[in-house]
N, C-alpha and C. Protein backbone atom coordinates (compact mmCIF):
# COMPACT_ATOMS: atom_id res chain seq x y z
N UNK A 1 16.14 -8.08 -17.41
CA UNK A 1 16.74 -7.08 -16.53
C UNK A 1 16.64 -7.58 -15.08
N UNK A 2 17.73 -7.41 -14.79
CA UNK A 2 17.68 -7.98 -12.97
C UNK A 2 16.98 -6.75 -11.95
N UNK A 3 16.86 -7.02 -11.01
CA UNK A 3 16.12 -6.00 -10.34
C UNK A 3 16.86 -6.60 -8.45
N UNK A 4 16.59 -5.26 -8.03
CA UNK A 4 17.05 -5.43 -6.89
C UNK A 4 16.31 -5.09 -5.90
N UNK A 5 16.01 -6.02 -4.73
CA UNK A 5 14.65 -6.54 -4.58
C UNK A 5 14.86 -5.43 -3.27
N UNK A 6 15.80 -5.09 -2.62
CA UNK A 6 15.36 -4.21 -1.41
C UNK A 6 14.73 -3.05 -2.35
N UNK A 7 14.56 -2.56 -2.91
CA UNK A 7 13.80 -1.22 -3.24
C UNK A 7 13.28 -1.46 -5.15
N UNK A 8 11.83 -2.55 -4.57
CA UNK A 8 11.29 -3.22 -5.27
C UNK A 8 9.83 -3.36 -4.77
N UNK A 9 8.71 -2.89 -5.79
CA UNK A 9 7.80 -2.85 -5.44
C UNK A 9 6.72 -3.88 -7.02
N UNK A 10 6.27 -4.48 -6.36
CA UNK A 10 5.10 -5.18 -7.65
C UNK A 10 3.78 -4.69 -7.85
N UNK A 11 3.23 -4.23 -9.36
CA UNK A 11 1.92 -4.41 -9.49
C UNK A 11 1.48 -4.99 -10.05
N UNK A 12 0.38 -5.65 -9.28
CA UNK A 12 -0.23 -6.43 -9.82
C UNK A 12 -0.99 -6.59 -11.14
N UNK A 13 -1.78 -4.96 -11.86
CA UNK A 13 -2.71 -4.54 -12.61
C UNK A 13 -2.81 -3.79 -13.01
N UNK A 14 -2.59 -2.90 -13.98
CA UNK A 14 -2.41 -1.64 -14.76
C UNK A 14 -3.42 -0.60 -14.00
N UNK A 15 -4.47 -1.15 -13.57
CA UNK A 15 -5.38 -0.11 -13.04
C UNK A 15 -5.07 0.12 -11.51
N UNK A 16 -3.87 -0.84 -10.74
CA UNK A 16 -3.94 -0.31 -9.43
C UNK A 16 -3.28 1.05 -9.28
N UNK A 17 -3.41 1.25 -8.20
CA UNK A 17 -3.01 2.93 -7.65
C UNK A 17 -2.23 2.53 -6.79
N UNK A 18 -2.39 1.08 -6.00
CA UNK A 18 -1.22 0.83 -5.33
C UNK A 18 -0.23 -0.22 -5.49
N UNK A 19 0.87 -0.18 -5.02
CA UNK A 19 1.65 -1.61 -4.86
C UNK A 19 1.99 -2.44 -4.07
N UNK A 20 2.78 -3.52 -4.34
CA UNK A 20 3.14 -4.06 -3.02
C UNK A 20 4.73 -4.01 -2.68
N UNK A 21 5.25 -3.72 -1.97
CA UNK A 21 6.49 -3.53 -1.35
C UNK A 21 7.08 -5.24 -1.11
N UNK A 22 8.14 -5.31 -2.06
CA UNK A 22 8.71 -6.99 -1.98
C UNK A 22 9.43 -6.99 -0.84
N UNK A 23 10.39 -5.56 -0.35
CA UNK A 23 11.05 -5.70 1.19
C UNK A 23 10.60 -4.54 1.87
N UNK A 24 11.11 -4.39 2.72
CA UNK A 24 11.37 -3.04 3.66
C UNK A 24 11.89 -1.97 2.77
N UNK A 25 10.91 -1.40 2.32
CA UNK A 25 11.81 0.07 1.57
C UNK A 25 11.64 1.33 2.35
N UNK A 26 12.99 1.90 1.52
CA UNK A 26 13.59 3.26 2.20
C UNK A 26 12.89 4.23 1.55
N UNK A 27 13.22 5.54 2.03
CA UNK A 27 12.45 6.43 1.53
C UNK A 27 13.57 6.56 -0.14
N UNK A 28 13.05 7.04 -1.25
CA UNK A 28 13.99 7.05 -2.45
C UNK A 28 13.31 6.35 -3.57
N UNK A 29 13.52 6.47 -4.66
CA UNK A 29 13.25 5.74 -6.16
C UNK A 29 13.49 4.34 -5.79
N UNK A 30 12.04 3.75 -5.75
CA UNK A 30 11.49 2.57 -6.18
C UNK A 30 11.34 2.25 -7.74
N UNK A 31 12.11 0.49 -7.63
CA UNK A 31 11.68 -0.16 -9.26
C UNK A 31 9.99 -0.67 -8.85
N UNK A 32 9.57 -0.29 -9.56
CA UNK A 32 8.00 -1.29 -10.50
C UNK A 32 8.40 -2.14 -11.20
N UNK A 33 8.21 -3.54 -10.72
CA UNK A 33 7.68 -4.92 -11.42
C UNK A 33 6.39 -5.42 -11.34
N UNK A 34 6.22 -6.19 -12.70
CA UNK A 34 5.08 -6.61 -12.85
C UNK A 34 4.10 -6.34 -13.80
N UNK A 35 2.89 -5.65 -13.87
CA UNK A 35 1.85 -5.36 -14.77
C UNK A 35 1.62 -3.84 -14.47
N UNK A 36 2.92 -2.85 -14.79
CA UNK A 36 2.92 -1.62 -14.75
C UNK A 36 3.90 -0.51 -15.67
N UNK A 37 2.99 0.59 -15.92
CA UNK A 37 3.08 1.25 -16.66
C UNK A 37 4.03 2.46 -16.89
N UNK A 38 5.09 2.27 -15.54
CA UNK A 38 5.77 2.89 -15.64
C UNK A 38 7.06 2.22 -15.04
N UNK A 39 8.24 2.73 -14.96
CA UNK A 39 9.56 1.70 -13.99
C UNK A 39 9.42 2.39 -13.01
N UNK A 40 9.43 3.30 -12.17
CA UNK A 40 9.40 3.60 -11.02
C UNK A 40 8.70 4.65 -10.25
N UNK A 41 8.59 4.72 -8.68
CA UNK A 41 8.12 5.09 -8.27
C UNK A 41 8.61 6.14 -6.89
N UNK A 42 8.57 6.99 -6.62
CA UNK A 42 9.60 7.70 -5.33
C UNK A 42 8.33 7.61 -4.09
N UNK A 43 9.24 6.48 -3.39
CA UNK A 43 8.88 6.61 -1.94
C UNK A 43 8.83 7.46 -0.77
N UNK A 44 8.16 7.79 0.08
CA UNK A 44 8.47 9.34 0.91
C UNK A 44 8.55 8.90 2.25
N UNK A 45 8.66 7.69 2.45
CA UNK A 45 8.68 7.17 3.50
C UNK A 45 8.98 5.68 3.72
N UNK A 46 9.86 4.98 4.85
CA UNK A 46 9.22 3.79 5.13
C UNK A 46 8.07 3.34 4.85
N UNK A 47 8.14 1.78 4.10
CA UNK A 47 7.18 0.90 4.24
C UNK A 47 7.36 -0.18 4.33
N UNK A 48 6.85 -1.35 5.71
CA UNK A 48 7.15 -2.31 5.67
C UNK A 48 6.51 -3.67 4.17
N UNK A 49 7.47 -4.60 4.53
CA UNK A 49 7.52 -5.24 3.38
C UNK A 49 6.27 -5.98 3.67
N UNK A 50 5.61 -6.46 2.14
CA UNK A 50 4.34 -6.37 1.66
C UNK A 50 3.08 -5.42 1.97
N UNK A 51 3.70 -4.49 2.13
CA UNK A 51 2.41 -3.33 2.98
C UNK A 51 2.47 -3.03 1.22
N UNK A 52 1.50 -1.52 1.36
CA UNK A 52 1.38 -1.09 -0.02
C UNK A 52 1.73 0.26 -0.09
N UNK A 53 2.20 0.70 -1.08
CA UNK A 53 2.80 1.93 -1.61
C UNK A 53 1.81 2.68 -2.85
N UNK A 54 1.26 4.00 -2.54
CA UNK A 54 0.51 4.61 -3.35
C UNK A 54 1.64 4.80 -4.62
N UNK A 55 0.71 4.63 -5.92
CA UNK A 55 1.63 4.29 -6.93
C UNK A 55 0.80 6.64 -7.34
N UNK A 56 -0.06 7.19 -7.30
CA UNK A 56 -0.15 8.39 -7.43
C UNK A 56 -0.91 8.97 -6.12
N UNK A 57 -1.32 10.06 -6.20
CA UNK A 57 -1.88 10.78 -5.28
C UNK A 57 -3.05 10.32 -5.06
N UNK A 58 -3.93 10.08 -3.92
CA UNK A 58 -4.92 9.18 -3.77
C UNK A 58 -5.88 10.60 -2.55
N UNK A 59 -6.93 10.86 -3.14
CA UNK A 59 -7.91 11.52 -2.19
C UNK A 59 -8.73 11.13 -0.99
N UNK A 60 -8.90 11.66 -0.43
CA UNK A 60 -10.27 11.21 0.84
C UNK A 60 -11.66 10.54 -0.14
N UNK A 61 -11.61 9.29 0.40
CA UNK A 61 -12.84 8.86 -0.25
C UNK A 61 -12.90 8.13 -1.73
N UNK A 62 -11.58 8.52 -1.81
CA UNK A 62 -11.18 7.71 -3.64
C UNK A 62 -11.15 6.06 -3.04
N UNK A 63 -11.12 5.40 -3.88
CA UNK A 63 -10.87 3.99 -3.89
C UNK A 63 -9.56 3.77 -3.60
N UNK A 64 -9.42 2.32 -3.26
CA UNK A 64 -7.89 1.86 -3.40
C UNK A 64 -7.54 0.57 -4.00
N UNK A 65 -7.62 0.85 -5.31
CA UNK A 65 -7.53 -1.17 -6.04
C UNK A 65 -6.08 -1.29 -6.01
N UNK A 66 -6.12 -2.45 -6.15
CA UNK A 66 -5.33 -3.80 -5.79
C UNK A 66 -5.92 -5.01 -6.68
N UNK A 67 -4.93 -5.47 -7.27
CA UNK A 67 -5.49 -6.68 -7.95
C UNK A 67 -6.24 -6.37 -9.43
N UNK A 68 -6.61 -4.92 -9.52
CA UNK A 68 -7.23 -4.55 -10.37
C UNK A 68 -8.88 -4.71 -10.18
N UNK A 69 -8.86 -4.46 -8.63
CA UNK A 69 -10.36 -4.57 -8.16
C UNK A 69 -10.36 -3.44 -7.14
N UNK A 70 -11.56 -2.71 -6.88
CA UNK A 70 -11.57 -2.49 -5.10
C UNK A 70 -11.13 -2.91 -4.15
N UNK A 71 -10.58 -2.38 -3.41
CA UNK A 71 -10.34 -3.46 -2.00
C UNK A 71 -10.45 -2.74 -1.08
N UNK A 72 -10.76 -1.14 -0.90
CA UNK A 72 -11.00 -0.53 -0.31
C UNK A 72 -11.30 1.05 -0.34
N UNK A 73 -11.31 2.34 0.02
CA UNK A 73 -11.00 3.80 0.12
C UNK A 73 -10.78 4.10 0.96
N UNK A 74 -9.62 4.86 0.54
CA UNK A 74 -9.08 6.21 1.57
C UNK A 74 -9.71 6.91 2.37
N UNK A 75 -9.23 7.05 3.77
CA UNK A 75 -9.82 7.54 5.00
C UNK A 75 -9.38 9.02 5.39
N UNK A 76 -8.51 9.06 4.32
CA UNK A 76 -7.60 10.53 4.58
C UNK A 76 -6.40 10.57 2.93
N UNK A 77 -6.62 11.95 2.95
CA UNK A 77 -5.21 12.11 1.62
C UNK A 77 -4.18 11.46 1.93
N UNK A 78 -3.68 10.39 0.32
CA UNK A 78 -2.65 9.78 0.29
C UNK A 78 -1.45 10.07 -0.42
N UNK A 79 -0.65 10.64 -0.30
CA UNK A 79 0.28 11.18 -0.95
C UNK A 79 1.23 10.47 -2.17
N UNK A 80 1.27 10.36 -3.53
CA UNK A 80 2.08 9.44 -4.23
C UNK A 80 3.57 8.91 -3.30
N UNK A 81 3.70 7.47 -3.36
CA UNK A 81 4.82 7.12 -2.41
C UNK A 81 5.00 6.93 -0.74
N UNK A 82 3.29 6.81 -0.88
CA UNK A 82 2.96 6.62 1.26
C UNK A 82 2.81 5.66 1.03
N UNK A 83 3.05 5.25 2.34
CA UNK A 83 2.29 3.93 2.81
C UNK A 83 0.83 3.68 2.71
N UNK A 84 0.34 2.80 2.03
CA UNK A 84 -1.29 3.03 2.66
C UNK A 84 -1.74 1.24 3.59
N UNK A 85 -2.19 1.71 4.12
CA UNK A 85 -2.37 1.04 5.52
C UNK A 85 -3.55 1.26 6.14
N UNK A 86 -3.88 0.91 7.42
CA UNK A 86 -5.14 0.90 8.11
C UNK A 86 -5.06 2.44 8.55
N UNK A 87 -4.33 2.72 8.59
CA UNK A 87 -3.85 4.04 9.22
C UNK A 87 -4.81 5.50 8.39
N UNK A 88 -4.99 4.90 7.03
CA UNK A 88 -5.29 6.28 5.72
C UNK A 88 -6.18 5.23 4.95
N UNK A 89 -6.84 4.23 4.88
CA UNK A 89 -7.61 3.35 4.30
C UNK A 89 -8.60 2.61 5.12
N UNK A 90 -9.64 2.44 4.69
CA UNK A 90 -10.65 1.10 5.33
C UNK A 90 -10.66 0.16 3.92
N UNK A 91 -10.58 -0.93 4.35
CA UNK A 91 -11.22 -1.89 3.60
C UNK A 91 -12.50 -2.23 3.55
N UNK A 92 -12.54 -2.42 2.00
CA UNK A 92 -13.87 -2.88 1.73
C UNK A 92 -14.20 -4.26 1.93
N UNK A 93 -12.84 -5.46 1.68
CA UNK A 93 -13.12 -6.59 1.59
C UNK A 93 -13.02 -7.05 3.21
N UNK A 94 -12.67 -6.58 4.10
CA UNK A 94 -12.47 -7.32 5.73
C UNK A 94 -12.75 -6.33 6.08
N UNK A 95 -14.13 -5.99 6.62
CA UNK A 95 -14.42 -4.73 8.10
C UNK A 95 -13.67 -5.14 8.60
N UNK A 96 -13.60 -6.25 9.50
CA UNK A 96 -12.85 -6.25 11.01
C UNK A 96 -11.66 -5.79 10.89
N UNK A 97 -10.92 -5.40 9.63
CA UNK A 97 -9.51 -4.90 9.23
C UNK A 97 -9.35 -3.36 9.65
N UNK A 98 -10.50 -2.81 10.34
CA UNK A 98 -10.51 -1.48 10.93
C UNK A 98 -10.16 -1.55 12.12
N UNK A 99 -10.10 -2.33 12.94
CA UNK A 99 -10.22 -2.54 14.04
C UNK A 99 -9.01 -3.50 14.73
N UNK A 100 -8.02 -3.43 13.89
CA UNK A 100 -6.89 -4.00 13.81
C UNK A 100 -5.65 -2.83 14.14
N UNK A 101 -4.99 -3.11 15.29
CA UNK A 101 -3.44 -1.95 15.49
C UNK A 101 -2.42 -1.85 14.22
N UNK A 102 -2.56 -0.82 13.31
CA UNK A 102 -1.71 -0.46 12.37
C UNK A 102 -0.55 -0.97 12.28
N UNK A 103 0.34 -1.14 13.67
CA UNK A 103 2.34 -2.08 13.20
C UNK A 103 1.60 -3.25 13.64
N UNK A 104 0.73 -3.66 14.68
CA UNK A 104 0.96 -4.97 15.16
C UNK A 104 -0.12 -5.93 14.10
N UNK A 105 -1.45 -5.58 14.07
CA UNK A 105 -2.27 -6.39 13.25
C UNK A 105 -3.31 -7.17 14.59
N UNK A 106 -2.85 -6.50 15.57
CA UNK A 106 -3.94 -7.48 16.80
C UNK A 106 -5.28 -6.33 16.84
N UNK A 107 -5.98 -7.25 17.16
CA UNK A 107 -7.42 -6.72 17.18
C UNK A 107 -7.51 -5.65 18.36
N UNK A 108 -7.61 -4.46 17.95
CA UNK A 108 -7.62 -3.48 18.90
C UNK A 108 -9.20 -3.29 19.93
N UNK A 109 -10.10 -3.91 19.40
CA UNK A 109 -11.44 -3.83 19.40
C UNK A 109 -11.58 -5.12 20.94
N UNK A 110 -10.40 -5.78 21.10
CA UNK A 110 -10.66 -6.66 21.96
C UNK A 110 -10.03 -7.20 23.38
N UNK A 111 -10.76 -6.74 24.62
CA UNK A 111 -9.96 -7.03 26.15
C UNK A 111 -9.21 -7.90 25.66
N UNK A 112 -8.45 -8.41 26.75
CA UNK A 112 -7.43 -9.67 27.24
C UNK A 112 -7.23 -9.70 28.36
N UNK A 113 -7.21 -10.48 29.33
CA UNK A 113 -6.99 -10.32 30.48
C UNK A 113 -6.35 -11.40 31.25
């Protein structure tokens, strides 16, 4: 089956909760490729491409695997089809990934002058 990659998301692992976004998706019914248990998923928002997309409803304090591991928990309720990002997550595997500007990725934690 062909798939069409603007509104295309991969998982990696039957046990993740999230995915990864192959482009820039719109808000609307996302395909699932990969190692998942269902074909799709409804987006509720922009997400830039390779960010991650909650594959169900994700709580304050729940985990967030990826890979079929930890990689982090939720900092705030995630709604099935958000973005999850620095914005509603800390990572477990990179602290300094807290401390990073949500669109840009520059270290917010640090002058320049």
């Amino acid at each position: 089956m062909e798939h069409n990659l603007e509104q295309t998301a991969f998982v990696i692992d039957t046990a993740d909760n999230v995915a990864t976004a192959l482009s820039a998706l719109e808000p609307g019914e996302i395909t699932l490729t990969g190692d998942t248990a269902r074909p799709s998923v409804r987006a509720a928002q922009e997400i830039p491409m390779g960010h991650k997309l909650a594959l169900r409803d994700i709580a304050p304090g729940e985990e967030i695997i990826k890979y079929g591991v930890v990689i982090g928990c939720a900092t705030a309720a995630i709604p099935c089809g958000s973005w999850v990002h620095l914005h509603c997550m800390k990572s477990l595997v990179d602290e300094r990934s807290s401390h990073l500007d949500v669109l840009t990725g520059a270290p917010a934690d640090t002058e320049y002058e």
